[in-house]
C-alpha atoms as a PDB file:
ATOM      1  CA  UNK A   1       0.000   0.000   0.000  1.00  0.00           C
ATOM      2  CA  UNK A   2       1.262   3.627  -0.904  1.00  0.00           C
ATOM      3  CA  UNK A   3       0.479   6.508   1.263  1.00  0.00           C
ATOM      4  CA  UNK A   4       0.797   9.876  -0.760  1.00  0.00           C
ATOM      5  CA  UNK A   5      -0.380  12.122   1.827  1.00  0.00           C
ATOM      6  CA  UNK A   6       1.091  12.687   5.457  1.00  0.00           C
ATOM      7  CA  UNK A   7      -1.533  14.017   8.388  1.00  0.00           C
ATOM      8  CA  UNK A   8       0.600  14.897  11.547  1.00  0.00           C
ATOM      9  CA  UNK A   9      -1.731  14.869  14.471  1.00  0.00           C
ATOM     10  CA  UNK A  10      -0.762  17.877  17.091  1.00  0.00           C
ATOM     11  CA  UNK A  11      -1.707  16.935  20.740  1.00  0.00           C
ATOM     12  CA  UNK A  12      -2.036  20.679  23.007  1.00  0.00           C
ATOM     13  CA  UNK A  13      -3.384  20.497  26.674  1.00  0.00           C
ATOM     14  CA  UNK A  14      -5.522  17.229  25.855  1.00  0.00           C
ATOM     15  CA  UNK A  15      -7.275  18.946  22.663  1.00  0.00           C
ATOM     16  CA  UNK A  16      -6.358  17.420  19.467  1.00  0.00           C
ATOM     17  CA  UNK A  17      -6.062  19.612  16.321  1.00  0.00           C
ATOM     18  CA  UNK A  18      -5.386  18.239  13.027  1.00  0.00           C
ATOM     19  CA  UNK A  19      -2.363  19.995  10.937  1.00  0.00           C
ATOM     20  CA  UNK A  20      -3.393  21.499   8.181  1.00  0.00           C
ATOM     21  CA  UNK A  21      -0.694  24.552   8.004  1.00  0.00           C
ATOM     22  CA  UNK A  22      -1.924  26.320  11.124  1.00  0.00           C
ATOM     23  CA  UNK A  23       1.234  24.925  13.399  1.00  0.00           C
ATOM     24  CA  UNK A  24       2.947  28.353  13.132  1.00  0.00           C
ATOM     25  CA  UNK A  25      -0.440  29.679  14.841  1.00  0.00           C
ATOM     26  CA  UNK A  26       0.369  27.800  18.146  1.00  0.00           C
ATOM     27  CA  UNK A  27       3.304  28.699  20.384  1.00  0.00           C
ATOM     28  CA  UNK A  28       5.266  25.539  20.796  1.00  0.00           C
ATOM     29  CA  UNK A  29       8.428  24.540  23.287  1.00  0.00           C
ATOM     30  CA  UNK A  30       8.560  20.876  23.006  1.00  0.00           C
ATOM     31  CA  UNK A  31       8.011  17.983  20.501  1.00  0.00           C
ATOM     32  CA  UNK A  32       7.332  14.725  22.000  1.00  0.00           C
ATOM     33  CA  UNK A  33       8.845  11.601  20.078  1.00  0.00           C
ATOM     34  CA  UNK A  34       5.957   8.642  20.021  1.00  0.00           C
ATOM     35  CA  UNK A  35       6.687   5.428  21.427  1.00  0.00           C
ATOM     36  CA  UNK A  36       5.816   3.985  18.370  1.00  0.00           C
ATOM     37  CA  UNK A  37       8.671   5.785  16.503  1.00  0.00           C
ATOM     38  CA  UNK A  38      11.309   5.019  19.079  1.00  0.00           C
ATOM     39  CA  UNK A  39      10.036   1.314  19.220  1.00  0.00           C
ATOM     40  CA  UNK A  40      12.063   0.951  15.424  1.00  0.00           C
ATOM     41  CA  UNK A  41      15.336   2.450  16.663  1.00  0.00           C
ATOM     42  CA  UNK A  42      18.166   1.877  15.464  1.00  0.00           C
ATOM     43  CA  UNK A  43      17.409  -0.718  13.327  1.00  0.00           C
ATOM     44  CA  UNK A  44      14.366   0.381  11.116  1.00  0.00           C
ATOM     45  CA  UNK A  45      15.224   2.274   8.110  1.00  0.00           C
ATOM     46  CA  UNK A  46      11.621   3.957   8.552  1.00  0.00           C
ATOM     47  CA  UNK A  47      11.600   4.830  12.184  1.00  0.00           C
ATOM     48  CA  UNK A  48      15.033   6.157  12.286  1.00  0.00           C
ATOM     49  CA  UNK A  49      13.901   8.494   9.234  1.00  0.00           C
ATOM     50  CA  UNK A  50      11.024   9.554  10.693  1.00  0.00           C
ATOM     51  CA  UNK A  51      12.763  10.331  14.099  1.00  0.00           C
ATOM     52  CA  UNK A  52      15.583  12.178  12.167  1.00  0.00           C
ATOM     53  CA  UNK A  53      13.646  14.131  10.346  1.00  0.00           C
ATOM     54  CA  UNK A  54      11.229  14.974  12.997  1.00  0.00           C
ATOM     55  CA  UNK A  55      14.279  15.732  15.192  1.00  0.00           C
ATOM     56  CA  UNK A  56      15.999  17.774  12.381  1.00  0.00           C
ATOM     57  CA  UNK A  57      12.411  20.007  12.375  1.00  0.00           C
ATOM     58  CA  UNK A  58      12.339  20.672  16.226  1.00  0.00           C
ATOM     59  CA  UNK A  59      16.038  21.937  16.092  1.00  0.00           C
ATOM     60  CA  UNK A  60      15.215  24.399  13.364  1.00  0.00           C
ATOM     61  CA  UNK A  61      12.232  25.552  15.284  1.00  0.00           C
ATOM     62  CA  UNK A  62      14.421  25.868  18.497  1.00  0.00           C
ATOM     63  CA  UNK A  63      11.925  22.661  19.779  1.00  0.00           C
ATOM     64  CA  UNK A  64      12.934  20.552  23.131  1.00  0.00           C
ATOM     65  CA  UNK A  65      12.846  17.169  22.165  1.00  0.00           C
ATOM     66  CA  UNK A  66      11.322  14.282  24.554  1.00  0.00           C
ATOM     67  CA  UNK A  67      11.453  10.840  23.458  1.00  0.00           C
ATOM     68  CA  UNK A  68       8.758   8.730  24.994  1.00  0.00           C
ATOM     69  CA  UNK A  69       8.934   4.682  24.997  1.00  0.00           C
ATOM     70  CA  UNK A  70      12.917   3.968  25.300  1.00  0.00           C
ATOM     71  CA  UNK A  71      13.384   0.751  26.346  1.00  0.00           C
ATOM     72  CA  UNK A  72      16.539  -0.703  26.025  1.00  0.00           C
ATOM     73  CA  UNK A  73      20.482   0.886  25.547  1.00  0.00           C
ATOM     74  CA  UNK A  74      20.691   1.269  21.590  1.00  0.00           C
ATOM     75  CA  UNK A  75      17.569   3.445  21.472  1.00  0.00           C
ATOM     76  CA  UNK A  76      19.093   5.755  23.868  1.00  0.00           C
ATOM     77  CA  UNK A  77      22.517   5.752  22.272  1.00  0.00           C
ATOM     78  CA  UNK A  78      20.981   6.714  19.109  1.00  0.00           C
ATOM     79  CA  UNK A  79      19.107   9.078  20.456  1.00  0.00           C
ATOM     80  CA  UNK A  80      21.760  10.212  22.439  1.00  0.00           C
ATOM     81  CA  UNK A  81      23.957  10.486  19.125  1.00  0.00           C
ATOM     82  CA  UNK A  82      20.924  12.957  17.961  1.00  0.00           C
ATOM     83  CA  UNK A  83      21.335  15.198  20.342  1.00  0.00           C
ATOM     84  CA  UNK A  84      17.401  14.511  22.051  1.00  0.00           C
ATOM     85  CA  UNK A  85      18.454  15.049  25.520  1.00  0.00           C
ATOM     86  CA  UNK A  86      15.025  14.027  27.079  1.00  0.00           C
ATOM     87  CA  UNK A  87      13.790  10.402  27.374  1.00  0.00           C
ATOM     88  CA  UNK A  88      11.361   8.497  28.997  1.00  0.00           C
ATOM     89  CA  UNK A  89      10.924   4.520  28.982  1.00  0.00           C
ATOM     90  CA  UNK A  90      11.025   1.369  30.558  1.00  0.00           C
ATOM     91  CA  UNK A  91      14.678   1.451  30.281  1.00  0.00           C
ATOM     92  CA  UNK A  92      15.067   3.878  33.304  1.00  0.00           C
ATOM     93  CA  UNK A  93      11.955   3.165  35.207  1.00  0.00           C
ATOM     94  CA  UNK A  94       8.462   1.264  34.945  1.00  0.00           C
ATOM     95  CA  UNK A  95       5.688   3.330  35.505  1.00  0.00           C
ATOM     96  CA  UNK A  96       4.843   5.085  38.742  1.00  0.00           C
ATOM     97  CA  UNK A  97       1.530   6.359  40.055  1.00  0.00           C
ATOM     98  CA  UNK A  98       1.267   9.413  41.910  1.00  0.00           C
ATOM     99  CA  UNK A  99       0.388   8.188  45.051  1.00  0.00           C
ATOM    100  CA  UNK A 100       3.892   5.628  44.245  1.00  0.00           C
ATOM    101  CA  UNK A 101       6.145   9.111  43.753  1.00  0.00           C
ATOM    102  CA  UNK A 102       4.620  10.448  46.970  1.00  0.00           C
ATOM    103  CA  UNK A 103       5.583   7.631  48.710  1.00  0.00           C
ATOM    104  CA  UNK A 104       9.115   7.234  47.788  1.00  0.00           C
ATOM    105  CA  UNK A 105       9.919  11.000  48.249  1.00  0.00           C
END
Protein backbone atom coordinates (compact mmCIF):
# COMPACT_ATOMS: atom_id res chain seq x y z
CA UNK A 1 0.00 0.00 0.00
CA UNK A 2 1.26 3.63 -0.90
CA UNK A 3 0.48 6.51 1.26
CA UNK A 4 0.80 9.88 -0.76
CA UNK A 5 -0.38 12.12 1.83
CA UNK A 6 1.09 12.69 5.46
CA UNK A 7 -1.53 14.02 8.39
CA UNK A 8 0.60 14.90 11.55
CA UNK A 9 -1.73 14.87 14.47
CA UNK A 10 -0.76 17.88 17.09
CA UNK A 11 -1.71 16.93 20.74
CA UNK A 12 -2.04 20.68 23.01
CA UNK A 13 -3.38 20.50 26.67
CA UNK A 14 -5.52 17.23 25.85
CA UNK A 15 -7.27 18.95 22.66
CA UNK A 16 -6.36 17.42 19.47
CA UNK A 17 -6.06 19.61 16.32
CA UNK A 18 -5.39 18.24 13.03
CA UNK A 19 -2.36 19.99 10.94
CA UNK A 20 -3.39 21.50 8.18
CA UNK A 21 -0.69 24.55 8.00
CA UNK A 22 -1.92 26.32 11.12
CA UNK A 23 1.23 24.92 13.40
CA UNK A 24 2.95 28.35 13.13
CA UNK A 25 -0.44 29.68 14.84
CA UNK A 26 0.37 27.80 18.15
CA UNK A 27 3.30 28.70 20.38
CA UNK A 28 5.27 25.54 20.80
CA UNK A 29 8.43 24.54 23.29
CA UNK A 30 8.56 20.88 23.01
CA UNK A 31 8.01 17.98 20.50
CA UNK A 32 7.33 14.72 22.00
CA UNK A 33 8.85 11.60 20.08
CA UNK A 34 5.96 8.64 20.02
CA UNK A 35 6.69 5.43 21.43
CA UNK A 36 5.82 3.98 18.37
CA UNK A 37 8.67 5.78 16.50
CA UNK A 38 11.31 5.02 19.08
CA UNK A 39 10.04 1.31 19.22
CA UNK A 40 12.06 0.95 15.42
CA UNK A 41 15.34 2.45 16.66
CA UNK A 42 18.17 1.88 15.46
CA UNK A 43 17.41 -0.72 13.33
CA UNK A 44 14.37 0.38 11.12
CA UNK A 45 15.22 2.27 8.11
CA UNK A 46 11.62 3.96 8.55
CA UNK A 47 11.60 4.83 12.18
CA UNK A 48 15.03 6.16 12.29
CA UNK A 49 13.90 8.49 9.23
CA UNK A 50 11.02 9.55 10.69
CA UNK A 51 12.76 10.33 14.10
CA UNK A 52 15.58 12.18 12.17
CA UNK A 53 13.65 14.13 10.35
CA UNK A 54 11.23 14.97 13.00
CA UNK A 55 14.28 15.73 15.19
CA UNK A 56 16.00 17.77 12.38
CA UNK A 57 12.41 20.01 12.37
CA UNK A 58 12.34 20.67 16.23
CA UNK A 59 16.04 21.94 16.09
CA UNK A 60 15.21 24.40 13.36
CA UNK A 61 12.23 25.55 15.28
CA UNK A 62 14.42 25.87 18.50
CA UNK A 63 11.92 22.66 19.78
CA UNK A 64 12.93 20.55 23.13
CA UNK A 65 12.85 17.17 22.17
CA UNK A 66 11.32 14.28 24.55
CA UNK A 67 11.45 10.84 23.46
CA UNK A 68 8.76 8.73 24.99
CA UNK A 69 8.93 4.68 25.00
CA UNK A 70 12.92 3.97 25.30
CA UNK A 71 13.38 0.75 26.35
CA UNK A 72 16.54 -0.70 26.03
CA UNK A 73 20.48 0.89 25.55
CA UNK A 74 20.69 1.27 21.59
CA UNK A 75 17.57 3.44 21.47
CA UNK A 76 19.09 5.75 23.87
CA UNK A 77 22.52 5.75 22.27
CA UNK A 78 20.98 6.71 19.11
CA UNK A 79 19.11 9.08 20.46
CA UNK A 80 21.76 10.21 22.44
CA UNK A 81 23.96 10.49 19.12
CA UNK A 82 20.92 12.96 17.96
CA UNK A 83 21.34 15.20 20.34
CA UNK A 84 17.40 14.51 22.05
CA UNK A 85 18.45 15.05 25.52
CA UNK A 86 15.02 14.03 27.08
CA UNK A 87 13.79 10.40 27.37
CA UNK A 88 11.36 8.50 29.00
CA UNK A 89 10.92 4.52 28.98
CA UNK A 90 11.03 1.37 30.56
CA UNK A 91 14.68 1.45 30.28
CA UNK A 92 15.07 3.88 33.30
CA UNK A 93 11.96 3.17 35.21
CA UNK A 94 8.46 1.26 34.94
CA UNK A 95 5.69 3.33 35.51
CA UNK A 96 4.84 5.08 38.74
CA UNK A 97 1.53 6.36 40.05
CA UNK A 98 1.27 9.41 41.91
CA UNK A 99 0.39 8.19 45.05
CA UNK A 100 3.89 5.63 44.24
CA UNK A 101 6.14 9.11 43.75
CA UNK A 102 4.62 10.45 46.97
CA UNK A 103 5.58 7.63 48.71
CA UNK A 104 9.12 7.23 47.79
CA UNK A 105 9.92 11.00 48.25
Amino acid sequence: MLISTLTINVWIQSQRYLFRGSLRDFTLDTLKLDSSFIKGLPADNYATGICTALIKMAEIMDLNVVAEGVENSRQLEWLSQENVQQCQGYYFNEPVTLTDQETSD
